[in-house]
PDB file of N, CA and C in Angstrom:
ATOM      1  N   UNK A   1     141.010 186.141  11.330  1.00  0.00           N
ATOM      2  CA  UNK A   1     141.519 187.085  10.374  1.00  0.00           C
ATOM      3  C   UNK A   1     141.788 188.454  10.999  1.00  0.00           C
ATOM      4  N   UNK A   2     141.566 188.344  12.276  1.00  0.00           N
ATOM      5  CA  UNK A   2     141.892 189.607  13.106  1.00  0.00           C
ATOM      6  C   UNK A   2     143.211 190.266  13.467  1.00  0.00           C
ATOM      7  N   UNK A   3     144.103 190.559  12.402  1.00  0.00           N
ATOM      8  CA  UNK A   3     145.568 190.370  12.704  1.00  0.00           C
ATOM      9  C   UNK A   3     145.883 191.636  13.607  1.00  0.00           C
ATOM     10  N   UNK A   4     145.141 192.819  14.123  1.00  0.00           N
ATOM     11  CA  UNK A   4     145.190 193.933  14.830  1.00  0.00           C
ATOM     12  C   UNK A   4     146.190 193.210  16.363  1.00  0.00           C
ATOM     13  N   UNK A   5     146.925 194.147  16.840  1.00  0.00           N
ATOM     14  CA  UNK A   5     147.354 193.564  17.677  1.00  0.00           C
ATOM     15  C   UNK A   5     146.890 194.087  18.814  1.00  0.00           C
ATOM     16  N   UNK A   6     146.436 192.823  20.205  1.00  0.00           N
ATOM     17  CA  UNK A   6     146.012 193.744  21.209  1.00  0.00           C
ATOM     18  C   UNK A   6     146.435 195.007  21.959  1.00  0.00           C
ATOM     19  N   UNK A   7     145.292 195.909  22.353  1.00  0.00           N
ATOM     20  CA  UNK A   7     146.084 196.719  23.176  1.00  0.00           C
ATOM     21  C   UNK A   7     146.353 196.296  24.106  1.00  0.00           C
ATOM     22  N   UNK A   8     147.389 197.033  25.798  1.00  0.00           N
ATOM     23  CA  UNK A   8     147.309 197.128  26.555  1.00  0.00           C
ATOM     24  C   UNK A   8     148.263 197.952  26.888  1.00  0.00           C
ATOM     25  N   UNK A   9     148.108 198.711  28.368  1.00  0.00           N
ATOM     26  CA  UNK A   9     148.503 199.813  29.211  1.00  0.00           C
ATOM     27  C   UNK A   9     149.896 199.448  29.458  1.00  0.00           C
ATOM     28  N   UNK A  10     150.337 199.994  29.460  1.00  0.00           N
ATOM     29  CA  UNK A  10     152.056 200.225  29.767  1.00  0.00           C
ATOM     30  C   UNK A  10     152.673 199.935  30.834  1.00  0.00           C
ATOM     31  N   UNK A  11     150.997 200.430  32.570  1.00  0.00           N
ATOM     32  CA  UNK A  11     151.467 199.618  33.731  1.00  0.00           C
ATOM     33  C   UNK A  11     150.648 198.915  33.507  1.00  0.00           C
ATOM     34  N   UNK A  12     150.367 198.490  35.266  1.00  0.00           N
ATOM     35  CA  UNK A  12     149.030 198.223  36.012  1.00  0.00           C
ATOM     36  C   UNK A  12     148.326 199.045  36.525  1.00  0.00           C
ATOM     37  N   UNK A  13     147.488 198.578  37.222  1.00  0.00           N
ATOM     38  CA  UNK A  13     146.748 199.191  38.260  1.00  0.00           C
ATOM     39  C   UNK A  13     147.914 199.612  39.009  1.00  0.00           C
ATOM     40  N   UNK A  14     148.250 199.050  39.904  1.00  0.00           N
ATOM     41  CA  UNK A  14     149.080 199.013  41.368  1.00  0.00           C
ATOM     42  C   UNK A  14     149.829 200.215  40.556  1.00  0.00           C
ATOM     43  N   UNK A  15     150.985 200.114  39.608  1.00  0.00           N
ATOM     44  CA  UNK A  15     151.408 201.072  39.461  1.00  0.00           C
ATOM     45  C   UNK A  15     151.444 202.388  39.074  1.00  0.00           C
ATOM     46  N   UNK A  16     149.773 202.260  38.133  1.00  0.00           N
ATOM     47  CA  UNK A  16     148.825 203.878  37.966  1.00  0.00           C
ATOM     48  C   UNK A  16     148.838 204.825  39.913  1.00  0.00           C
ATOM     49  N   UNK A  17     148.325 203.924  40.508  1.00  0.00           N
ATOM     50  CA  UNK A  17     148.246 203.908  41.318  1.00  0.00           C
ATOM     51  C   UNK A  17     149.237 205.146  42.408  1.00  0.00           C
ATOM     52  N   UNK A  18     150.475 204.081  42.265  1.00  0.00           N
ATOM     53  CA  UNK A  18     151.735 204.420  42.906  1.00  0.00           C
ATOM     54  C   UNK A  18     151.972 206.043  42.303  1.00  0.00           C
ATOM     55  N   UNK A  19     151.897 205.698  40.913  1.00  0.00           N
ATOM     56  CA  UNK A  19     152.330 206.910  39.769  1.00  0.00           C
ATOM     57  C   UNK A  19     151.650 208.355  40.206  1.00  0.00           C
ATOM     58  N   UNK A  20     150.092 208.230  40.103  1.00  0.00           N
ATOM     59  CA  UNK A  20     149.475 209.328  40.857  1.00  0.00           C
ATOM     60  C   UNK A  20     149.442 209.810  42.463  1.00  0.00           C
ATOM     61  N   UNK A  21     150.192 208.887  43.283  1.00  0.00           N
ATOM     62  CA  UNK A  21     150.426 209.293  44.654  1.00  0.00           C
ATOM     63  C   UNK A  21     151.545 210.021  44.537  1.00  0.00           C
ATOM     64  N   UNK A  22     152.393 209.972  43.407  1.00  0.00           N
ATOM     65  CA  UNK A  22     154.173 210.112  43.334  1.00  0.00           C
ATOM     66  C   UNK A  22     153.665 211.736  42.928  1.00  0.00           C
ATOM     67  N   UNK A  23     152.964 211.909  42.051  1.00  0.00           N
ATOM     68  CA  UNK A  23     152.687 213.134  41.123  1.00  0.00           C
ATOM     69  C   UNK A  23     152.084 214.046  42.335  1.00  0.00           C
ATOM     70  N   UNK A  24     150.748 213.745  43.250  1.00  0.00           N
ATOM     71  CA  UNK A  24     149.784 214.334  43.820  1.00  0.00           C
ATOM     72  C   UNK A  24     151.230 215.088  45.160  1.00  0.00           C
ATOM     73  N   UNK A  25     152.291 214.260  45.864  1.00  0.00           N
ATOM     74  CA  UNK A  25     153.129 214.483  46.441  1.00  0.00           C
ATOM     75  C   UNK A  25     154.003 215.771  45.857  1.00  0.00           C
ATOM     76  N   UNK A  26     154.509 215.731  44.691  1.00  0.00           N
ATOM     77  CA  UNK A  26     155.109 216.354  43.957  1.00  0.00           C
ATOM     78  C   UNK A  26     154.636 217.413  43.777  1.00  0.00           C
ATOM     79  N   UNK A  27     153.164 217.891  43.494  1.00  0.00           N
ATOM     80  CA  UNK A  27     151.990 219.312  43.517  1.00  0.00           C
ATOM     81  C   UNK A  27     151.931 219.641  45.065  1.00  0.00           C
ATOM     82  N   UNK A  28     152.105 218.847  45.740  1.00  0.00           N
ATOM     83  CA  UNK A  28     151.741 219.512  47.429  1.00  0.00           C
ATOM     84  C   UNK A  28     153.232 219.990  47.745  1.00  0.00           C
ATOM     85  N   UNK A  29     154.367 218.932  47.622  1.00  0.00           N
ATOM     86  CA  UNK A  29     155.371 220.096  47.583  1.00  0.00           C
ATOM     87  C   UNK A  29     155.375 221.784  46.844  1.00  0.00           C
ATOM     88  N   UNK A  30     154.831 222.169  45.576  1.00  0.00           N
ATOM     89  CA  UNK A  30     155.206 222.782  44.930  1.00  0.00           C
ATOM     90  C   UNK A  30     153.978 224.023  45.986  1.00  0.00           C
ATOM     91  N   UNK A  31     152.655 223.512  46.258  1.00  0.00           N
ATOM     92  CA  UNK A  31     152.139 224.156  47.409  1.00  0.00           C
ATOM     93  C   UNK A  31     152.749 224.512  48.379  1.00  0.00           C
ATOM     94  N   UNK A  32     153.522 224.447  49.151  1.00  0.00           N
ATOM     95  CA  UNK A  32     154.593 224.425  50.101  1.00  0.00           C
ATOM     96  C   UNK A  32     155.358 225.223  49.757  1.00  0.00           C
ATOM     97  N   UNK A  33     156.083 225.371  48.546  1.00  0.00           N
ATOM     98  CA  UNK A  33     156.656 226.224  48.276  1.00  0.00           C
ATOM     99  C   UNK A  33     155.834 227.738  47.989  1.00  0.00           C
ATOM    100  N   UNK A  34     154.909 227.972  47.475  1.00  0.00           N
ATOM    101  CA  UNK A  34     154.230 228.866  47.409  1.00  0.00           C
ATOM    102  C   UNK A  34     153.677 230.166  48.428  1.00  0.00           C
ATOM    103  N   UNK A  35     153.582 231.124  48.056  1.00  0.00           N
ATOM    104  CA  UNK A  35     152.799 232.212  49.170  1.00  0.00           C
ATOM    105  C   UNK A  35     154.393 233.088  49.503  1.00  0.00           C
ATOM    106  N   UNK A  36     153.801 233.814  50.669  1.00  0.00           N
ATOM    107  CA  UNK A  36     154.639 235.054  51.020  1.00  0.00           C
ATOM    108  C   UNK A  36     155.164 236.121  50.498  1.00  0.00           C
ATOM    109  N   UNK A  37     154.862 236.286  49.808  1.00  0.00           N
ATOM    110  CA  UNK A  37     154.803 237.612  48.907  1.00  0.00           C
ATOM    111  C   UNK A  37     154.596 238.653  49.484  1.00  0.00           C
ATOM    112  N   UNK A  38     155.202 239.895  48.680  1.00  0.00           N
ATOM    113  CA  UNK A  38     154.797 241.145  49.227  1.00  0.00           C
ATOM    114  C   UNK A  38     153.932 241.863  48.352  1.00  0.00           C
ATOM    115  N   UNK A  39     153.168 243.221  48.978  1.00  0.00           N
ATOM    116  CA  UNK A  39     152.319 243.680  47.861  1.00  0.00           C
ATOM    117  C   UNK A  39     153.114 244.947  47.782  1.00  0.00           C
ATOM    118  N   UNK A  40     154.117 245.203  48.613  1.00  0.00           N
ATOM    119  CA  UNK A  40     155.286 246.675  48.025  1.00  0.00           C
ATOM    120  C   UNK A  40     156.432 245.988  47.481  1.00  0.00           C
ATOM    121  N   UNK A  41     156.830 245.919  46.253  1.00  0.00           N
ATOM    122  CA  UNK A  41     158.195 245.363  45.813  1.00  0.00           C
ATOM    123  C   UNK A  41     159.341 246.300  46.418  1.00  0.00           C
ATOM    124  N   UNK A  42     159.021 247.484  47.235  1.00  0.00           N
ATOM    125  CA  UNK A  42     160.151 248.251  48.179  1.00  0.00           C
ATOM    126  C   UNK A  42     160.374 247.537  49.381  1.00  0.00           C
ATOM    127  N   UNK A  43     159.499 246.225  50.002  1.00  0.00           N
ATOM    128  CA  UNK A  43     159.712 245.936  51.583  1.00  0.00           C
ATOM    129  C   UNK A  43     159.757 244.608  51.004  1.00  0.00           C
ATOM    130  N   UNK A  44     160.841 244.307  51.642  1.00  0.00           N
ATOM    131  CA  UNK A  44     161.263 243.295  52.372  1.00  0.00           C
ATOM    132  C   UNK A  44     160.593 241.915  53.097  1.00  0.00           C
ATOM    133  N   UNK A  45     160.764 240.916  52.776  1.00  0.00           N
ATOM    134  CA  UNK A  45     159.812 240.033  53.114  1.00  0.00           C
ATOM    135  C   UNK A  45     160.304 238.851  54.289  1.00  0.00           C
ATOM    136  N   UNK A  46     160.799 238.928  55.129  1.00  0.00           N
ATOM    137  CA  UNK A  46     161.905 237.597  55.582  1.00  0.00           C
ATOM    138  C   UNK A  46     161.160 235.789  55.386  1.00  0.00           C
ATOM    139  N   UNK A  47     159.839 236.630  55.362  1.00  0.00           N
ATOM    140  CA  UNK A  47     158.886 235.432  55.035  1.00  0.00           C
ATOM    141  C   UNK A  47     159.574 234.033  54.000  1.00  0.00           C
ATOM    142  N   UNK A  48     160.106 234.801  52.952  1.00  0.00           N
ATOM    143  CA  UNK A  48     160.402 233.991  51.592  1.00  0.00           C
ATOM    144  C   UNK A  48     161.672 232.774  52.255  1.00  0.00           C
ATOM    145  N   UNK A  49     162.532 232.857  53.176  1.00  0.00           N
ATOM    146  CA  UNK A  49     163.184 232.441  54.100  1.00  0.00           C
ATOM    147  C   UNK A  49     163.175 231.680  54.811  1.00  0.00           C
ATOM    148  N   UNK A  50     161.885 230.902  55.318  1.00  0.00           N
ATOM    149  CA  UNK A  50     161.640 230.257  56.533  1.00  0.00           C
ATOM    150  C   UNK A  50     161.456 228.933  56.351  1.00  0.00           C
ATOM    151  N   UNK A  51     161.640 227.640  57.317  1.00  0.00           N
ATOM    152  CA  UNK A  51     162.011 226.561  57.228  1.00  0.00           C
ATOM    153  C   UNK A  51     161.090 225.460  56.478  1.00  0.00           C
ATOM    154  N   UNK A  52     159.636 225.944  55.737  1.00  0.00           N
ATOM    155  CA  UNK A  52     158.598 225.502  55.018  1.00  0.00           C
ATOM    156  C   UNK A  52     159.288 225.762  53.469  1.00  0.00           C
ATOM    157  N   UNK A  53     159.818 226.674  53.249  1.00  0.00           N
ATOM    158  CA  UNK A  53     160.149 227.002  51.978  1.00  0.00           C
ATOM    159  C   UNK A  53     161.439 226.452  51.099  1.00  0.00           C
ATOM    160  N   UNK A  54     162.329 226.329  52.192  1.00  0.00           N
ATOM    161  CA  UNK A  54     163.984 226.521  52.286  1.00  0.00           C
ATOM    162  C   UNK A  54     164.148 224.706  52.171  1.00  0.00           C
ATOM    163  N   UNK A  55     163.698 224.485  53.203  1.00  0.00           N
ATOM    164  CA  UNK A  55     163.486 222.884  53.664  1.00  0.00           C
ATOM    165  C   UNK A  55     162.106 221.441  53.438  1.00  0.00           C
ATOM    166  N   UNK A  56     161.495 221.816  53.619  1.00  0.00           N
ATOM    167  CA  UNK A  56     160.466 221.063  53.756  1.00  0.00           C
ATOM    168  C   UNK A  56     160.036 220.705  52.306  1.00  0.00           C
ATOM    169  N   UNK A  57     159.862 221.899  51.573  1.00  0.00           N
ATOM    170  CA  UNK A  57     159.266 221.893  49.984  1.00  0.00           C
ATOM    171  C   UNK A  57     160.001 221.244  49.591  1.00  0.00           C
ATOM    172  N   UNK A  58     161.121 221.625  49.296  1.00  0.00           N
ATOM    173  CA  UNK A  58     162.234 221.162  47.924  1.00  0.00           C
ATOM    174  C   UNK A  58     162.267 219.487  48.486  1.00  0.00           C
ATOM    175  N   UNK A  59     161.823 218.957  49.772  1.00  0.00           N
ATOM    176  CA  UNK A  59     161.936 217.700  50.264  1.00  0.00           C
ATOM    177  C   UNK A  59     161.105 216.626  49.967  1.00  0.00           C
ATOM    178  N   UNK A  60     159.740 217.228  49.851  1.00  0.00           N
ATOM    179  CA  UNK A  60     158.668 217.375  49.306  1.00  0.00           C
ATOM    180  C   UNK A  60     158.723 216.560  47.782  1.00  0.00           C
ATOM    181  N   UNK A  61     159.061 217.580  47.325  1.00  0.00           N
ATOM    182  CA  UNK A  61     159.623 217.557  46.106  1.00  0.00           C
ATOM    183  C   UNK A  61     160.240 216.109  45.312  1.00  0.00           C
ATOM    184  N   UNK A  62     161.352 216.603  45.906  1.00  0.00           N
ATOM    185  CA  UNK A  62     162.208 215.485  45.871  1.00  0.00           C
ATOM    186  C   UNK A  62     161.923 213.909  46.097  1.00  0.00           C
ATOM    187  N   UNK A  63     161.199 213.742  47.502  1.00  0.00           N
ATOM    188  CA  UNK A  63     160.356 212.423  47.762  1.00  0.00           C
ATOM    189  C   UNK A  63     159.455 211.905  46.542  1.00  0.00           C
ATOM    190  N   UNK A  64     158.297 212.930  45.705  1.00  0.00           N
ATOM    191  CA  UNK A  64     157.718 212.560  44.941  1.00  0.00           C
ATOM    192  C   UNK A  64     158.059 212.377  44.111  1.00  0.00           C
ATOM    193  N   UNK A  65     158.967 213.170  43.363  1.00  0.00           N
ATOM    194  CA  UNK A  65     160.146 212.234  42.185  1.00  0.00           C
ATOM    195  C   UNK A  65     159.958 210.495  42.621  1.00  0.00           C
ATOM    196  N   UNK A  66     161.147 210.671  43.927  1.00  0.00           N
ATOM    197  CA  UNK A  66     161.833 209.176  44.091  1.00  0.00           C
ATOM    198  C   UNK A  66     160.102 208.183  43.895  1.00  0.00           C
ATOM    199  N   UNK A  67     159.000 208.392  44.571  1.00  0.00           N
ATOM    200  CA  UNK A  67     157.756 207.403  44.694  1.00  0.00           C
ATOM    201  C   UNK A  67     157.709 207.552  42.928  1.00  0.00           C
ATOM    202  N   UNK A  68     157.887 208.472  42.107  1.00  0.00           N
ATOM    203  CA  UNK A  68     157.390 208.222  40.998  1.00  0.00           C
ATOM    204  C   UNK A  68     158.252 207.391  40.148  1.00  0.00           C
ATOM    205  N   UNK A  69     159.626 207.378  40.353  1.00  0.00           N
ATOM    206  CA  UNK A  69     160.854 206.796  39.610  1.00  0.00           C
ATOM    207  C   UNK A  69     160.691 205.380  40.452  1.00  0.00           C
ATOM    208  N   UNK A  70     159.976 204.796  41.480  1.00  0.00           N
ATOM    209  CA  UNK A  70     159.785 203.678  41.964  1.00  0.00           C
ATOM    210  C   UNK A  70     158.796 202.854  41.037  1.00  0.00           C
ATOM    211  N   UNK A  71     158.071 203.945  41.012  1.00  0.00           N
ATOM    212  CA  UNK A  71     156.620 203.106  40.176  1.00  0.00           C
ATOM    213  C   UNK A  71     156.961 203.330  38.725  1.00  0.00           C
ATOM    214  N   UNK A  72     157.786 203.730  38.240  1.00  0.00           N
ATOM    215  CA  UNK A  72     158.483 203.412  36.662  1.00  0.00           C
ATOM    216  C   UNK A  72     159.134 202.642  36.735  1.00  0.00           C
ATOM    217  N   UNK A  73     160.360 201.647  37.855  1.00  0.00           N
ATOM    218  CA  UNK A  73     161.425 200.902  37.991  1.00  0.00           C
ATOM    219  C   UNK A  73     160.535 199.852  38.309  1.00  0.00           C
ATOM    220  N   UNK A  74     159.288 199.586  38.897  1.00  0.00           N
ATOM    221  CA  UNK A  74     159.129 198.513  40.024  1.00  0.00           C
ATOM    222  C   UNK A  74     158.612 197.394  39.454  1.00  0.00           C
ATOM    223  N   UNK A  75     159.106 196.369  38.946  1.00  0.00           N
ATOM    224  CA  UNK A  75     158.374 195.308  38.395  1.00  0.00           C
ATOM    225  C   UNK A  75     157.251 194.696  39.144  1.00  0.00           C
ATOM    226  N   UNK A  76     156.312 193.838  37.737  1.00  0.00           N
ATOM    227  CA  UNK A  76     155.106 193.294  38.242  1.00  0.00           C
ATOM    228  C   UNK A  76     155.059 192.256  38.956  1.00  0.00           C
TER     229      UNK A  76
END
């Protein structure tokens, strides 16, 4: 007489998994992007410029998307 219907999770494991490596990637880019600042808004920083910020982050970035749009696409 139990007509409730079971639960269950939306992935798996494997793909919780995948999902939080995709996300944790995605926060270390956004680290990467971060810092260099100035504490006179009159000077100049060339810091904000350099090949960690410009390049690497937004790459960063981008990679953890794609691992996360893998582990939403990737069948069981």
């Amino acid at each position: 007489m139990n007509n409730q219907p079971s639960r269950e999770f939306l992935f798996d494991k494997k793909k919780y998994k995948i999902l939080i490596i995709g996300l944790l990637v995605i926060v270390f880019g956004f680290i990467l992007m971060s810092g260099g600042g100035s504490d006179n808004p009159n000077v100049f920083n060339p810091d904000v410029f350099n090949f960690r910020r410009i390049r690497l982050a937004p790459t960063v970035v981008l990679s953890g998307f794609g691992i996360c749009i893998y582990a939403i696409l990737k069948r069981k």
